[in-house]
Protein backbone atom coordinates (compact mmCIF):
# COMPACT_ATOMS: atom_id res chain seq x y z
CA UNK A 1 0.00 0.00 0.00
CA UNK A 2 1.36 3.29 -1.15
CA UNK A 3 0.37 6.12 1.33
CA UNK A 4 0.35 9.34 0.29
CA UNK A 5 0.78 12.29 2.98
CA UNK A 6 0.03 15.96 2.40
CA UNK A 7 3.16 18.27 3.74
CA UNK A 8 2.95 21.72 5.10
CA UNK A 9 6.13 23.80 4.28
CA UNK A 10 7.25 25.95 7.35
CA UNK A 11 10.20 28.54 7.78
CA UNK A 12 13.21 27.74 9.21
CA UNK A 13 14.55 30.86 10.62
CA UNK A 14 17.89 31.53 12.75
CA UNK A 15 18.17 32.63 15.77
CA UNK A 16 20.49 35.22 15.63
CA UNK A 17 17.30 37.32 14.10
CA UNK A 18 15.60 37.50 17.20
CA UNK A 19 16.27 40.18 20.05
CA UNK A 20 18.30 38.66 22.97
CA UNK A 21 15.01 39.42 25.33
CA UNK A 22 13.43 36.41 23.26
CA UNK A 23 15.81 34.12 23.18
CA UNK A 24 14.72 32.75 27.02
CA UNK A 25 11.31 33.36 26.15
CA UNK A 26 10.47 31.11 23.22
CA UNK A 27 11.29 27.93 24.69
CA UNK A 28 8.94 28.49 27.49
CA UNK A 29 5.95 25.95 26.86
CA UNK A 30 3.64 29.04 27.86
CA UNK A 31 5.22 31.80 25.52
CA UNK A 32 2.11 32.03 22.77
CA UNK A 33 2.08 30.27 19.66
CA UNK A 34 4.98 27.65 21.02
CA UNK A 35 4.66 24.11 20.12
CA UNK A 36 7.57 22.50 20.84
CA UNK A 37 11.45 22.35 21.76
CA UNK A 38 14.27 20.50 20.28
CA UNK A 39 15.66 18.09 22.57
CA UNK A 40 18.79 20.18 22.62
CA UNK A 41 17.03 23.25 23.29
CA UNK A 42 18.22 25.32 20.33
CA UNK A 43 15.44 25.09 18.57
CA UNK A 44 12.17 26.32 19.17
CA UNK A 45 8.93 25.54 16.71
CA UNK A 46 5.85 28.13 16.48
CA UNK A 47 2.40 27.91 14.98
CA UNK A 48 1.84 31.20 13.11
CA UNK A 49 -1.79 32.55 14.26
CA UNK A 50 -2.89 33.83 10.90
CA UNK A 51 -6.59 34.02 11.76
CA UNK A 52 -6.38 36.21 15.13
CA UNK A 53 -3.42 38.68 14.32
CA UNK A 54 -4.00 41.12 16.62
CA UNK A 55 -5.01 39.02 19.66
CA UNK A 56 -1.60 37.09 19.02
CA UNK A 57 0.42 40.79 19.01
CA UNK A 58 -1.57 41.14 22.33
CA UNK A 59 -0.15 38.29 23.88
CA UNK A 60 2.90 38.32 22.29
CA UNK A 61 3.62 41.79 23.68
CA UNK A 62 2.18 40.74 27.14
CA UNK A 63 4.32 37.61 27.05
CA UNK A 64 7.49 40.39 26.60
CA UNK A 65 8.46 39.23 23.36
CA UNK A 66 9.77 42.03 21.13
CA UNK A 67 8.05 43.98 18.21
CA UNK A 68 10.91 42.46 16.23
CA UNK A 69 9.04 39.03 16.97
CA UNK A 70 6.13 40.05 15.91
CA UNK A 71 6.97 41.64 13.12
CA UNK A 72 8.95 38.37 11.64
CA UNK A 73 5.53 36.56 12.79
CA UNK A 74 3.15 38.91 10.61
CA UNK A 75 5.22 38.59 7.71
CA UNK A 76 4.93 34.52 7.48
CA UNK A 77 1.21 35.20 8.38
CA UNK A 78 1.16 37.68 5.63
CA UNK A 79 2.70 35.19 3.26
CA UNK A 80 0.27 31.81 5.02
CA UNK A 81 3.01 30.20 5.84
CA UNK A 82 1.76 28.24 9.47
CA UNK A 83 4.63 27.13 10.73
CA UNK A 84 8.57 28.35 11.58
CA UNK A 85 11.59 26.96 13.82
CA UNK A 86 13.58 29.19 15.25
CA UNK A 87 17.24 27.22 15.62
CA UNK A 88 20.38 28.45 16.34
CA UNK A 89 21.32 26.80 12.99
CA UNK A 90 18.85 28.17 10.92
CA UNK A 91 18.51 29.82 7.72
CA UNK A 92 18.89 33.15 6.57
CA UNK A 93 16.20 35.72 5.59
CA UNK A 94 16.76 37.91 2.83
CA UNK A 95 16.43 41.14 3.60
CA UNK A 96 16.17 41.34 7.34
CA UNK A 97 19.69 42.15 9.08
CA UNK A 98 21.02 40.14 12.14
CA UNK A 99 20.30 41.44 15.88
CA UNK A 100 22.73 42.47 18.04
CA UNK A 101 24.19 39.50 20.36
């Protein structure tokens, strides 16, 4: 039997785009959005709300993640993509310049 599966693409973003503040932040189970940690703990993965956008900036902002967050979070709503992994090892996005470490 041949099973076919359908596949969601998600964005695999690195780390080093993300304010310092939300590094600690986005492997806590209750930061919004957060579904899961690598085992290692250098990777964090995130559904993207792209139905409630402003009630996830609310608690986003309440959570103390930074507008920086948010901002990379309404652009893959923007674009439907439902998904992203934040890793210390992950790719690079055009046009959007490392943070500060």
């Amino acid at each position: 039997m041949a099973l076919k599966f359908e596949t969601i693409p998600y964005a695999d973003i690195s780390t080093f785009y993300l304010e310092r503040s939300d590094l600690d932040l986005i492997g806590e189970p209750e930061c919004p959005g957060h579904m899961a940690e690598h085992d290692d703990g250098r990777a964090s993965f995130f559904n993207v709300f792209t139905d409630d956008r402003k009630r996830f900036n609310e608690e986003t902002k309440a959570f103390g993640l930074s507008d920086r967050f948010r901002a990379i979070m309404q652009e893959l709503a923007q674009l439907e993509i439902q998904y992203v992994r934040f890793d210390a090892d992950g790719c690079e996005v055009e046009g959007l310049e490392y943070c500060n470490h």
